[in-house]
PDB file of N, CA and C in Angstrom:
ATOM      1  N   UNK A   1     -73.578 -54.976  19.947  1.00  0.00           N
ATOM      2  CA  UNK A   1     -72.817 -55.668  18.922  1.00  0.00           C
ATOM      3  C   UNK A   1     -72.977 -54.908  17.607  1.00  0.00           C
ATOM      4  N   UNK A   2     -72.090 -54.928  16.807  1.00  0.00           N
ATOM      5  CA  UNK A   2     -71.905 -54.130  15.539  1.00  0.00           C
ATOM      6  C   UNK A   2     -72.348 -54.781  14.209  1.00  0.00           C
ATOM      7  N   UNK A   3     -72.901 -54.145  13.429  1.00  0.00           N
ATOM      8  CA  UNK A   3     -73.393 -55.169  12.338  1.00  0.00           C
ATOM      9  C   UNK A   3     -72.759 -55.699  11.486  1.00  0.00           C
ATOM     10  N   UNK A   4     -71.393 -55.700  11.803  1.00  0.00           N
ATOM     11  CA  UNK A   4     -70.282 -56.822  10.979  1.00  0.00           C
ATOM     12  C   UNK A   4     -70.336 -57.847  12.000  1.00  0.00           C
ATOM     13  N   UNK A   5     -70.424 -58.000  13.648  1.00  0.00           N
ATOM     14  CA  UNK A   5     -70.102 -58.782  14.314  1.00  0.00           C
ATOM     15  C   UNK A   5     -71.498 -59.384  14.109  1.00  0.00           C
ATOM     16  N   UNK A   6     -72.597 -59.039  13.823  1.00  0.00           N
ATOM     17  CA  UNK A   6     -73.677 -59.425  14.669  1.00  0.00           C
ATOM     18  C   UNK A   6     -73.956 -60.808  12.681  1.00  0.00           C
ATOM     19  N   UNK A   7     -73.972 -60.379  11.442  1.00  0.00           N
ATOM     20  CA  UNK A   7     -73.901 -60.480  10.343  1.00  0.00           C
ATOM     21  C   UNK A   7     -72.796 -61.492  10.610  1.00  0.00           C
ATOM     22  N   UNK A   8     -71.713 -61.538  11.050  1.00  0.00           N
ATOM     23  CA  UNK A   8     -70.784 -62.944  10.635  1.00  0.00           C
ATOM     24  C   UNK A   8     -71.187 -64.133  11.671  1.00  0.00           C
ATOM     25  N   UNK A   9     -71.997 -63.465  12.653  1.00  0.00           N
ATOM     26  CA  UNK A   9     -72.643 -64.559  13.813  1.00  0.00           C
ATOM     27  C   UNK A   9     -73.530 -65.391  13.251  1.00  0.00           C
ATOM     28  N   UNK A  10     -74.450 -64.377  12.699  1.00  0.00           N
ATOM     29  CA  UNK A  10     -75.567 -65.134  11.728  1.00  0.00           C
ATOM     30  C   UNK A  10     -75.096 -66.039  10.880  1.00  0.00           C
ATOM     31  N   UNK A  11     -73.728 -66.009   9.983  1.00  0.00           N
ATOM     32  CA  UNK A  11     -73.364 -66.191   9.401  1.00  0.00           C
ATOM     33  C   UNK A  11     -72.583 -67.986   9.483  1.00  0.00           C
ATOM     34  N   UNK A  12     -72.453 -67.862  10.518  1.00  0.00           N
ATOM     35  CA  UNK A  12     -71.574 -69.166  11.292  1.00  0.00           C
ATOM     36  C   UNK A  12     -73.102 -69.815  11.378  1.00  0.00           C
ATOM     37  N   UNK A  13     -74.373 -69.718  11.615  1.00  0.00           N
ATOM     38  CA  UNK A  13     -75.092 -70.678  11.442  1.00  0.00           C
ATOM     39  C   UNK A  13     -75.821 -71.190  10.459  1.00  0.00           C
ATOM     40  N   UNK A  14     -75.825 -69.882   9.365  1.00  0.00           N
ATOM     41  CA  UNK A  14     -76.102 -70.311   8.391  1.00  0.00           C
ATOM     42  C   UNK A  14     -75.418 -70.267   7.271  1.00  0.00           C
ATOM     43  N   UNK A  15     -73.902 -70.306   6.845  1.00  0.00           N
ATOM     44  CA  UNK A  15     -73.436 -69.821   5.649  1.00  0.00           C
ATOM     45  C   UNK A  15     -73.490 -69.797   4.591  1.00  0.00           C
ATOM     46  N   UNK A  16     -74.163 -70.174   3.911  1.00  0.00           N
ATOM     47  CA  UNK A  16     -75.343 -70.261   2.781  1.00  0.00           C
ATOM     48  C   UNK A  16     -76.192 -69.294   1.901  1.00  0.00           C
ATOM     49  N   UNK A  17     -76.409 -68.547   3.503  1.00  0.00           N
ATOM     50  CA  UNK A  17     -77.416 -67.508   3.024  1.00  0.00           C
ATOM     51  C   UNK A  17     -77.133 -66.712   2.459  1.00  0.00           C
ATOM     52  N   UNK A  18     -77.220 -66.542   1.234  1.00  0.00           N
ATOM     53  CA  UNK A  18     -76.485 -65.640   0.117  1.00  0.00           C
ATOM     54  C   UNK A  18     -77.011 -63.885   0.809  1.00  0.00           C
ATOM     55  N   UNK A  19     -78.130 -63.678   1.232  1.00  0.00           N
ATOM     56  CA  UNK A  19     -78.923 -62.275   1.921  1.00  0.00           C
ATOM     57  C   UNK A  19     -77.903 -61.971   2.891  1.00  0.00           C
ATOM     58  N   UNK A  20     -77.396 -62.868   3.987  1.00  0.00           N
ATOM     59  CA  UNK A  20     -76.470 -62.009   5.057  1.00  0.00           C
ATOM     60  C   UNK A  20     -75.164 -62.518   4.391  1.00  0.00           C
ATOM     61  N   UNK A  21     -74.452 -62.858   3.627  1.00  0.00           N
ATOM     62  CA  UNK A  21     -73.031 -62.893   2.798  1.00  0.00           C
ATOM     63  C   UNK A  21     -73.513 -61.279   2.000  1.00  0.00           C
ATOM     64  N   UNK A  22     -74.376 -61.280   1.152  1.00  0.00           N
ATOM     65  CA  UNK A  22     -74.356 -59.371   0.779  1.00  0.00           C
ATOM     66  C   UNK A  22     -74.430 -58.822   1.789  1.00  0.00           C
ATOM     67  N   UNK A  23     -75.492 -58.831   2.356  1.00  0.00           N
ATOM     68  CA  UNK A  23     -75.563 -57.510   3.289  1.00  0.00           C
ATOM     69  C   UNK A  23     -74.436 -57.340   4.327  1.00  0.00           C
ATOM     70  N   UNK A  24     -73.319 -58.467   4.581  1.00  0.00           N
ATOM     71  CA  UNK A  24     -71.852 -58.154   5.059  1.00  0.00           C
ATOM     72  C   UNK A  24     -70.889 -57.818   4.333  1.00  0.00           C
ATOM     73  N   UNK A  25     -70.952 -57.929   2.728  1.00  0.00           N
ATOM     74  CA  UNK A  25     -70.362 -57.629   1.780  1.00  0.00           C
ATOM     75  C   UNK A  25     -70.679 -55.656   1.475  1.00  0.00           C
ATOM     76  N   UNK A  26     -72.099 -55.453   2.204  1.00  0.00           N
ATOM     77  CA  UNK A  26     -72.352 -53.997   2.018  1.00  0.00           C
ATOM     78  C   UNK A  26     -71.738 -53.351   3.043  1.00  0.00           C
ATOM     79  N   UNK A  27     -71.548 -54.209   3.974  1.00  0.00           N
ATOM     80  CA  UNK A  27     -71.548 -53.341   5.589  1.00  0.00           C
ATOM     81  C   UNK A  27     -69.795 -53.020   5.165  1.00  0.00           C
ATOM     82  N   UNK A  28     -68.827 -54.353   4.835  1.00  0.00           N
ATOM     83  CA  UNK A  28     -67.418 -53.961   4.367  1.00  0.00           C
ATOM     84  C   UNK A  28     -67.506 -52.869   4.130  1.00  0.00           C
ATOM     85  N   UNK A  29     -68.213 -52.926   2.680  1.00  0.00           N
ATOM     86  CA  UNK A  29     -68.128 -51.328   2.077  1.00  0.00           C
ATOM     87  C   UNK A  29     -67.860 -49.923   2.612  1.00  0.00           C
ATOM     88  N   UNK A  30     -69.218 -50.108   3.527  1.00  0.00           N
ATOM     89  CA  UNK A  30     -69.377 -49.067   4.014  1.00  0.00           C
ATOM     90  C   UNK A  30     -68.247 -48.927   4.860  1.00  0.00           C
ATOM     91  N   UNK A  31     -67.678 -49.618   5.538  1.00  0.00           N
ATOM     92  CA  UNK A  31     -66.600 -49.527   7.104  1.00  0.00           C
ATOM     93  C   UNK A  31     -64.913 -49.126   5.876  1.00  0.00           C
ATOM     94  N   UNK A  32     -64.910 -49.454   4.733  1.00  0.00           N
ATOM     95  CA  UNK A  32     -63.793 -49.007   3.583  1.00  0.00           C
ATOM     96  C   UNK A  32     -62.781 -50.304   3.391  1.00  0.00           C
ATOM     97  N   UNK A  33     -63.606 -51.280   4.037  1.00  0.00           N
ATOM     98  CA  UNK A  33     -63.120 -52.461   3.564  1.00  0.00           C
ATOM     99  C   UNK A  33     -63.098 -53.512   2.631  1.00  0.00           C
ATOM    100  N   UNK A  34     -62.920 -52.542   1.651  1.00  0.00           N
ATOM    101  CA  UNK A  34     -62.455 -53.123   0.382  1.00  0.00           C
ATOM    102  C   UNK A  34     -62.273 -54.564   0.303  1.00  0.00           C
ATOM    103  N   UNK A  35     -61.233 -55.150   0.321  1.00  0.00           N
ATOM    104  CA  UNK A  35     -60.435 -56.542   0.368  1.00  0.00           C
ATOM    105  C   UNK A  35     -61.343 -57.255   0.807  1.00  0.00           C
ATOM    106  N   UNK A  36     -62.118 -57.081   2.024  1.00  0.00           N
ATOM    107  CA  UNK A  36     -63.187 -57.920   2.702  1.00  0.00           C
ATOM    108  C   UNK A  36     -64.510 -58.239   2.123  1.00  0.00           C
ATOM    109  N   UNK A  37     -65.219 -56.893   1.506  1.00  0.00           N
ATOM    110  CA  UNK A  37     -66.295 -56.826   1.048  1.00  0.00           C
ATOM    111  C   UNK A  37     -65.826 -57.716  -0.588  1.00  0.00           C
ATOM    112  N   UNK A  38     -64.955 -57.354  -0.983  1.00  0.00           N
ATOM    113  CA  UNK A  38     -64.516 -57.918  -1.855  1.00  0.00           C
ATOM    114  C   UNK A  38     -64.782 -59.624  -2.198  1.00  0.00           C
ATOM    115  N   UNK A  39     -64.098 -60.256  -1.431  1.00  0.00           N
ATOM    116  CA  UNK A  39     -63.861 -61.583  -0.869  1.00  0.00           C
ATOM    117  C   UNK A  39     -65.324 -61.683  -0.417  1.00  0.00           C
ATOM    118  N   UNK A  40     -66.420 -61.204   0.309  1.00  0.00           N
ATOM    119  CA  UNK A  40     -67.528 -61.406   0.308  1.00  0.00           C
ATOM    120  C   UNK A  40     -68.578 -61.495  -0.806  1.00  0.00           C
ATOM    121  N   UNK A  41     -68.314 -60.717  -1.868  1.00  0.00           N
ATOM    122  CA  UNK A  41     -69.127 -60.456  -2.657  1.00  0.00           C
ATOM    123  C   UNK A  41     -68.460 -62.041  -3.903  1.00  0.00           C
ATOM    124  N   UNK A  42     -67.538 -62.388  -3.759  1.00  0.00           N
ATOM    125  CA  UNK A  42     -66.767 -63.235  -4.626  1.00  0.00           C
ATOM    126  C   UNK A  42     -67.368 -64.860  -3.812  1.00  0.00           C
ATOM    127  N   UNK A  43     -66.977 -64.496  -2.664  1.00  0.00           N
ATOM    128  CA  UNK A  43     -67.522 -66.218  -2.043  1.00  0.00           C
ATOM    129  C   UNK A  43     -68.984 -66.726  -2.151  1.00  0.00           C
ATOM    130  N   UNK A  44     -69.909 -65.182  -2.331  1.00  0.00           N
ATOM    131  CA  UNK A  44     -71.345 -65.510  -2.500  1.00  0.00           C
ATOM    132  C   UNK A  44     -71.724 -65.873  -3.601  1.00  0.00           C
ATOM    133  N   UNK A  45     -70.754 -65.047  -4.555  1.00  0.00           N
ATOM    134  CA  UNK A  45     -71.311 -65.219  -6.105  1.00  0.00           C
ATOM    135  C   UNK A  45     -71.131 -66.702  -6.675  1.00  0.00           C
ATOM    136  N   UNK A  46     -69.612 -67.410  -6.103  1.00  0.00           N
ATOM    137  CA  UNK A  46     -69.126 -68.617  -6.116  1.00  0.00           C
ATOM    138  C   UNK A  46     -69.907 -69.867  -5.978  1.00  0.00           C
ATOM    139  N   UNK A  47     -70.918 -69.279  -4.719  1.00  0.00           N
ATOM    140  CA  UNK A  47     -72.208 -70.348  -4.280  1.00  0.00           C
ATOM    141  C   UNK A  47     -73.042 -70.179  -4.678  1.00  0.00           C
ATOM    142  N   UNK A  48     -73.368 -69.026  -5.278  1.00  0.00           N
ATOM    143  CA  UNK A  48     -74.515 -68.358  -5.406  1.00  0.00           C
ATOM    144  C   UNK A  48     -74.537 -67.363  -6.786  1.00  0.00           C
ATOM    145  N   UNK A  49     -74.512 -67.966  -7.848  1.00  0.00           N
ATOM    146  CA  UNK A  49     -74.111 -67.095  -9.580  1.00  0.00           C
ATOM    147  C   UNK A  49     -75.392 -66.386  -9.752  1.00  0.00           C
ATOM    148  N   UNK A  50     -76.702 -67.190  -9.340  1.00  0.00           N
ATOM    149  CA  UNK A  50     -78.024 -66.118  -9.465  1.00  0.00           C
ATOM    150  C   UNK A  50     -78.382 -64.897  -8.501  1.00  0.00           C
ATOM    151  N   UNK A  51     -77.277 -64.796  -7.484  1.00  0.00           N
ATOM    152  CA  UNK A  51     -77.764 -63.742  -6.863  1.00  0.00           C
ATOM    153  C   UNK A  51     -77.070 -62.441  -7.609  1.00  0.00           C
ATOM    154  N   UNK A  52     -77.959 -62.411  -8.456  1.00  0.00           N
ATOM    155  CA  UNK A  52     -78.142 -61.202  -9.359  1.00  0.00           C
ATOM    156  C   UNK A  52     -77.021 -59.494  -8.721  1.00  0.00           C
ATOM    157  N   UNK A  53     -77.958 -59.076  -7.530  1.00  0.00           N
ATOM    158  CA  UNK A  53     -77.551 -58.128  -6.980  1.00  0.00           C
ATOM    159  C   UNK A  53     -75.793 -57.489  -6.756  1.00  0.00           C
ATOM    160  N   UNK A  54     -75.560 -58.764  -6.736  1.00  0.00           N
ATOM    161  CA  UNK A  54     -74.334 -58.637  -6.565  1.00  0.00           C
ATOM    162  C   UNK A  54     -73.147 -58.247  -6.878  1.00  0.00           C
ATOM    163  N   UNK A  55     -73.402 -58.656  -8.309  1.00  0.00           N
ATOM    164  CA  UNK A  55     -72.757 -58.514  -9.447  1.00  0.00           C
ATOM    165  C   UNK A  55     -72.690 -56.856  -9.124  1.00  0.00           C
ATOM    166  N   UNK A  56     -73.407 -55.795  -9.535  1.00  0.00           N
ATOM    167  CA  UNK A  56     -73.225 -54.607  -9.678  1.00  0.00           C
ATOM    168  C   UNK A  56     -72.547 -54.151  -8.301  1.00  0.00           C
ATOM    169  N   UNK A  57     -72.691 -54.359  -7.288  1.00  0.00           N
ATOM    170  CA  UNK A  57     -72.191 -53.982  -6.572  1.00  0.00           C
ATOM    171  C   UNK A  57     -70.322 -54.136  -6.440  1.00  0.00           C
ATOM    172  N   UNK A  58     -70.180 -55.596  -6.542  1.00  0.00           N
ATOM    173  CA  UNK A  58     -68.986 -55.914  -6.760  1.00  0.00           C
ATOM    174  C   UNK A  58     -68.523 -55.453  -7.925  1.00  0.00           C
ATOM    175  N   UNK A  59     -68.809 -55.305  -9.424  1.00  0.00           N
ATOM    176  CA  UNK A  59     -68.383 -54.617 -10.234  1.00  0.00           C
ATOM    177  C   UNK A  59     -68.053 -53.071  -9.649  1.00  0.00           C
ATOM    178  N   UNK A  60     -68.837 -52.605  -9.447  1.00  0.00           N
ATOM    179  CA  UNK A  60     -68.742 -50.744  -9.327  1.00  0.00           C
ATOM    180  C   UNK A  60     -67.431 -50.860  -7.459  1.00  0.00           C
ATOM    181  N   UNK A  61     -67.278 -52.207  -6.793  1.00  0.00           N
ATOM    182  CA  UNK A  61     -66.578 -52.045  -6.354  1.00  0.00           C
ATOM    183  C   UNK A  61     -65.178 -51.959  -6.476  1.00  0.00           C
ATOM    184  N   UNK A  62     -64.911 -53.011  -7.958  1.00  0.00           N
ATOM    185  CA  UNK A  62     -63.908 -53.632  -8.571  1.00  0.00           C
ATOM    186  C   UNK A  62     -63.326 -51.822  -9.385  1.00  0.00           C
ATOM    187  N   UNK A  63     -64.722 -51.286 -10.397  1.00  0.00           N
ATOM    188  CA  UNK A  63     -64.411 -50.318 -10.740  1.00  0.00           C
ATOM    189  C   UNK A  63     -63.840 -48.940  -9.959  1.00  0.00           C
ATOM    190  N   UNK A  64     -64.172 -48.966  -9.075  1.00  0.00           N
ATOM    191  CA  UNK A  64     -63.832 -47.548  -8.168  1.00  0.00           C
ATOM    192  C   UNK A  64     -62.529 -47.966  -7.768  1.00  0.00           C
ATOM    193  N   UNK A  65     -62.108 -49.626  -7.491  1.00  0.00           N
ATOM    194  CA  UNK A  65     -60.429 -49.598  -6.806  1.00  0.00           C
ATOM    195  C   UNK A  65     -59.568 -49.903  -8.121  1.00  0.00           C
ATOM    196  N   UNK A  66     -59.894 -49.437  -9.121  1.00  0.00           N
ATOM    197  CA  UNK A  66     -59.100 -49.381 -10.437  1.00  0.00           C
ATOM    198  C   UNK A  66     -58.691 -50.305 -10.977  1.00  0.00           C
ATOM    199  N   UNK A  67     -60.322 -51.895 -10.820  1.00  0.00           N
ATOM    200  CA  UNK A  67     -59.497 -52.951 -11.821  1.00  0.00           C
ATOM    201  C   UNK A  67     -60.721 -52.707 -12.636  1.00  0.00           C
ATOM    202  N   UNK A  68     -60.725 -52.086 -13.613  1.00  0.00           N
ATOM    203  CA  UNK A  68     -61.153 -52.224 -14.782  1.00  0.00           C
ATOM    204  C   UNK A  68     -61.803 -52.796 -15.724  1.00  0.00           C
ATOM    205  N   UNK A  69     -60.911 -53.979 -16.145  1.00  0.00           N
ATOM    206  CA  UNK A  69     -60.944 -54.927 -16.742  1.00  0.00           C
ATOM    207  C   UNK A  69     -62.029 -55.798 -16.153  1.00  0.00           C
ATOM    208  N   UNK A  70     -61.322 -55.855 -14.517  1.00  0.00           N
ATOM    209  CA  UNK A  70     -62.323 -57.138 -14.008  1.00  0.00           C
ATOM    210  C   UNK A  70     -63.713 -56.638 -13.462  1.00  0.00           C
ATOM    211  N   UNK A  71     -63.538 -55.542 -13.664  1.00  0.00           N
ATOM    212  CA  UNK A  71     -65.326 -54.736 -13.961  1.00  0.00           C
ATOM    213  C   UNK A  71     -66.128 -55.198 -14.658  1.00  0.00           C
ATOM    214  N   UNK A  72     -65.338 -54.797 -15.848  1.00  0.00           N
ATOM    215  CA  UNK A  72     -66.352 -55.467 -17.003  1.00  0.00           C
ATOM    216  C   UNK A  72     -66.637 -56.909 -16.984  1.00  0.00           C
ATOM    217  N   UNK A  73     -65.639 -57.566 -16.893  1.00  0.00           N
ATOM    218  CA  UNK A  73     -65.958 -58.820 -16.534  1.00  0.00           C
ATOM    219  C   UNK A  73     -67.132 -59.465 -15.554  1.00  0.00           C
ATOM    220  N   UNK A  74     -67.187 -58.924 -14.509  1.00  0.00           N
ATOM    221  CA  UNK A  74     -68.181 -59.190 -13.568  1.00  0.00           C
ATOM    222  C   UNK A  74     -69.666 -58.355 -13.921  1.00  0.00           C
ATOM    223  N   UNK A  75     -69.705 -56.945 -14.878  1.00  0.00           N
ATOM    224  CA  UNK A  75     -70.633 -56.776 -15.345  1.00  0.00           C
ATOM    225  C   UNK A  75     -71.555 -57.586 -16.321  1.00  0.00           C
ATOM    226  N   UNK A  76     -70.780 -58.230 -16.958  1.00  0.00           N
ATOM    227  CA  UNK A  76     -70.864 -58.722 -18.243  1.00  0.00           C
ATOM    228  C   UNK A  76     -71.551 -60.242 -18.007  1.00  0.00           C
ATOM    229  N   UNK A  77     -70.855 -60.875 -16.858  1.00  0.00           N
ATOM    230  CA  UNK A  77     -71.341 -62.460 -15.903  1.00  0.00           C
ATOM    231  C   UNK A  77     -72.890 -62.012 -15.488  1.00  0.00           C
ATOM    232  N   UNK A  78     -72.629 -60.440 -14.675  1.00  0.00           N
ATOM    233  CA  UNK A  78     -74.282 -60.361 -14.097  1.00  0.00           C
ATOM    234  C   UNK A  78     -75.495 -60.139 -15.200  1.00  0.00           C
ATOM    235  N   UNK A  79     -75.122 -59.580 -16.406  1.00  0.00           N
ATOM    236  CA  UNK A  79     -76.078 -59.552 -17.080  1.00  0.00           C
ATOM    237  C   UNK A  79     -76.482 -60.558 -17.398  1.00  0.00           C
ATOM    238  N   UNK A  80     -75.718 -61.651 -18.179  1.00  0.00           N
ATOM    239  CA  UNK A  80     -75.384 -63.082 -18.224  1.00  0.00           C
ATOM    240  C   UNK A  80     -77.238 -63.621 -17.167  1.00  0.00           C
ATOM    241  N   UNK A  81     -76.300 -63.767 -15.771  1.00  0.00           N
ATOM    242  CA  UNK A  81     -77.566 -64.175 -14.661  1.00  0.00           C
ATOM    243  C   UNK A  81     -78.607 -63.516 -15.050  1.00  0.00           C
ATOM    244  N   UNK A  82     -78.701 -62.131 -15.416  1.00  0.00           N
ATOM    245  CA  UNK A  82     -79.893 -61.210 -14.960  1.00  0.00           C
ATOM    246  C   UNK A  82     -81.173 -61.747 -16.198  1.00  0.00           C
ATOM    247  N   UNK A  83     -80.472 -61.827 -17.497  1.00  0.00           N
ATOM    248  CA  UNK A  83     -80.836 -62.529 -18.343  1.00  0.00           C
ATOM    249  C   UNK A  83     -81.777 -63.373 -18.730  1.00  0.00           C
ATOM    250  N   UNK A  84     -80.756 -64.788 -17.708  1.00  0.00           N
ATOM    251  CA  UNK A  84     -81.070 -65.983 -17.167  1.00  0.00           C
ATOM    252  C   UNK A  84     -82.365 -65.871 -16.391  1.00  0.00           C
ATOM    253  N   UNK A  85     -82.223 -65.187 -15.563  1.00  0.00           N
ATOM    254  CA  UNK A  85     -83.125 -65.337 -14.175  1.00  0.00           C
ATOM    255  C   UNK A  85     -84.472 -64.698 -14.646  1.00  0.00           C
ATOM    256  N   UNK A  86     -84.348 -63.182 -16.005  1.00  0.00           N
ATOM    257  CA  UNK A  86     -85.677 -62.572 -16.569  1.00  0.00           C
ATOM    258  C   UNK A  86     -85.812 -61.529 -15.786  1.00  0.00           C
ATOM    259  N   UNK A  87     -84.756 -60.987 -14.767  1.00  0.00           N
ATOM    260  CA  UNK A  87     -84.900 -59.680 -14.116  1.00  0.00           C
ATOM    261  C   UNK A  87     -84.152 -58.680 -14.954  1.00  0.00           C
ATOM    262  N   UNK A  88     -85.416 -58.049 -15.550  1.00  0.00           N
ATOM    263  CA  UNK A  88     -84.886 -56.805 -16.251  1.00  0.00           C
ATOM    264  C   UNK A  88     -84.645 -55.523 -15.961  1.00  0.00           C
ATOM    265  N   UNK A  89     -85.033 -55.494 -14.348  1.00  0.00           N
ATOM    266  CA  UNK A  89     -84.488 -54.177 -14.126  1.00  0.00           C
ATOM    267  C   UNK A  89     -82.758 -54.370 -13.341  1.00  0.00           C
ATOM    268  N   UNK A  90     -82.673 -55.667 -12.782  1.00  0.00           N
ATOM    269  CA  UNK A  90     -81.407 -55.656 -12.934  1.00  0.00           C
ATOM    270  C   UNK A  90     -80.738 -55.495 -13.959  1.00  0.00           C
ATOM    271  N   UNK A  91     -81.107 -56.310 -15.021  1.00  0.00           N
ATOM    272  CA  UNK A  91     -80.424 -56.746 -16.435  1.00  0.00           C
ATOM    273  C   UNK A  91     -79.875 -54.789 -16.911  1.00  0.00           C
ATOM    274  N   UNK A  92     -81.116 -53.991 -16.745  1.00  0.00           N
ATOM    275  CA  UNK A  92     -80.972 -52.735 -17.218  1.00  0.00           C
ATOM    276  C   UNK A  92     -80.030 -51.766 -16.204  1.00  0.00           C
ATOM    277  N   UNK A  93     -80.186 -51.864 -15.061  1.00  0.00           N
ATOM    278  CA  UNK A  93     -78.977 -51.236 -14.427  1.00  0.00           C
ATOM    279  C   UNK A  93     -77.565 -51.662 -14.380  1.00  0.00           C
ATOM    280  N   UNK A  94     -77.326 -53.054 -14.788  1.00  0.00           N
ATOM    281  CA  UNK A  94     -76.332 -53.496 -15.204  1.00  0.00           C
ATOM    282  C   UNK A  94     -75.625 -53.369 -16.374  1.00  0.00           C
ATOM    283  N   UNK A  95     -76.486 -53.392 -17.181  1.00  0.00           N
ATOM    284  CA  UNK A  95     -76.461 -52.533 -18.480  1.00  0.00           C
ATOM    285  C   UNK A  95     -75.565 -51.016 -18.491  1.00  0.00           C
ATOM    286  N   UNK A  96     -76.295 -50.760 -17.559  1.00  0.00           N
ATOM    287  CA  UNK A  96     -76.149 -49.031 -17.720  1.00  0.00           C
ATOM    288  C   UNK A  96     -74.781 -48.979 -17.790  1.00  0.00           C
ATOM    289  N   UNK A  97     -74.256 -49.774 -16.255  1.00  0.00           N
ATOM    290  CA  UNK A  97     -73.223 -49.272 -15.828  1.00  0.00           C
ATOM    291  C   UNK A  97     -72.268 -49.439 -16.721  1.00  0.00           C
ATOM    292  N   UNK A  98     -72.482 -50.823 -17.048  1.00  0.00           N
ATOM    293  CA  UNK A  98     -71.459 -51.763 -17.940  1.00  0.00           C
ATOM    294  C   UNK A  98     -71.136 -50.644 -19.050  1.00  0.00           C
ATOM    295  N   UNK A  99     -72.317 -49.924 -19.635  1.00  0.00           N
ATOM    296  CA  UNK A  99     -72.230 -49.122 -21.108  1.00  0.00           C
ATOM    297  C   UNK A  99     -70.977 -47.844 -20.684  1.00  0.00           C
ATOM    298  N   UNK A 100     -71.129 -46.916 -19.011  1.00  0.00           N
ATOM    299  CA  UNK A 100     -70.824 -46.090 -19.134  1.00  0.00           C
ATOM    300  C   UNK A 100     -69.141 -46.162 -18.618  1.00  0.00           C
ATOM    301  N   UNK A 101     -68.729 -47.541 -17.894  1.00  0.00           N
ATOM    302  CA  UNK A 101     -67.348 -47.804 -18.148  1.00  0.00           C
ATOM    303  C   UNK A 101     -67.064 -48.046 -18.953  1.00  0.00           C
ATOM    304  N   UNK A 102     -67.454 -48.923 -20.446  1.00  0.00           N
ATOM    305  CA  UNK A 102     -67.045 -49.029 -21.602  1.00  0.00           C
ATOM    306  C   UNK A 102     -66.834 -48.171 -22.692  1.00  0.00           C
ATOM    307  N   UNK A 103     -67.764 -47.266 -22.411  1.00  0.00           N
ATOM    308  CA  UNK A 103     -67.873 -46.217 -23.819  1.00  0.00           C
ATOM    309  C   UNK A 103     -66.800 -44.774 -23.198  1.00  0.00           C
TER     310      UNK A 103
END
């Protein structure tokens, strides 16, 4: 079984789990499924606003398929959490990125 099949199995029993919603949101990625990983990284964040991680990923995903705008936007929410939550090395790689699409 493949680790999109085996990840949405898990997934049907627990859907919740914000850990296998990313790590199927990474696997999209990797397979160039955009739209999917997309929609993954959006349904987790929806349930789940403190899972920090996410944010950058889905930003730099948002950024590479040329929405821009809604980059920053989702950079800008994760720092927001990262903040919140007192994780500063997220807070700082989020940072980064956020600085070097903006400037």
């Amino acid at each position: 079984m493949d680790r999109i099949a085996l990840l949405k199995q898990h997934l049907e029993t627990s859907p919740d789990d914000p850990f296998l919603q990313h790590a199927l949101a990474l696997e999209l990625v990797k397979m160039g499924d955009d739209e999917g990983a997309r929609a993954s990284f959006e349904r987790l964040l929806s349930k789940d606003p403190t899972y920090v991680g996410s944010y950058y990923h889905l930003a730099k995903l948002l950024e590479r398929t040329g929405h821009t705008d809604e980059a920053i936007a989702v950079y800008e929410r994760g720092m927001d959490a990262a903040r919140a939550s007192g994780d500063r090395k997220a807070l700082g790689e989020l940072r980064s990125a956020y600085e070097e699409l903006t400037m």
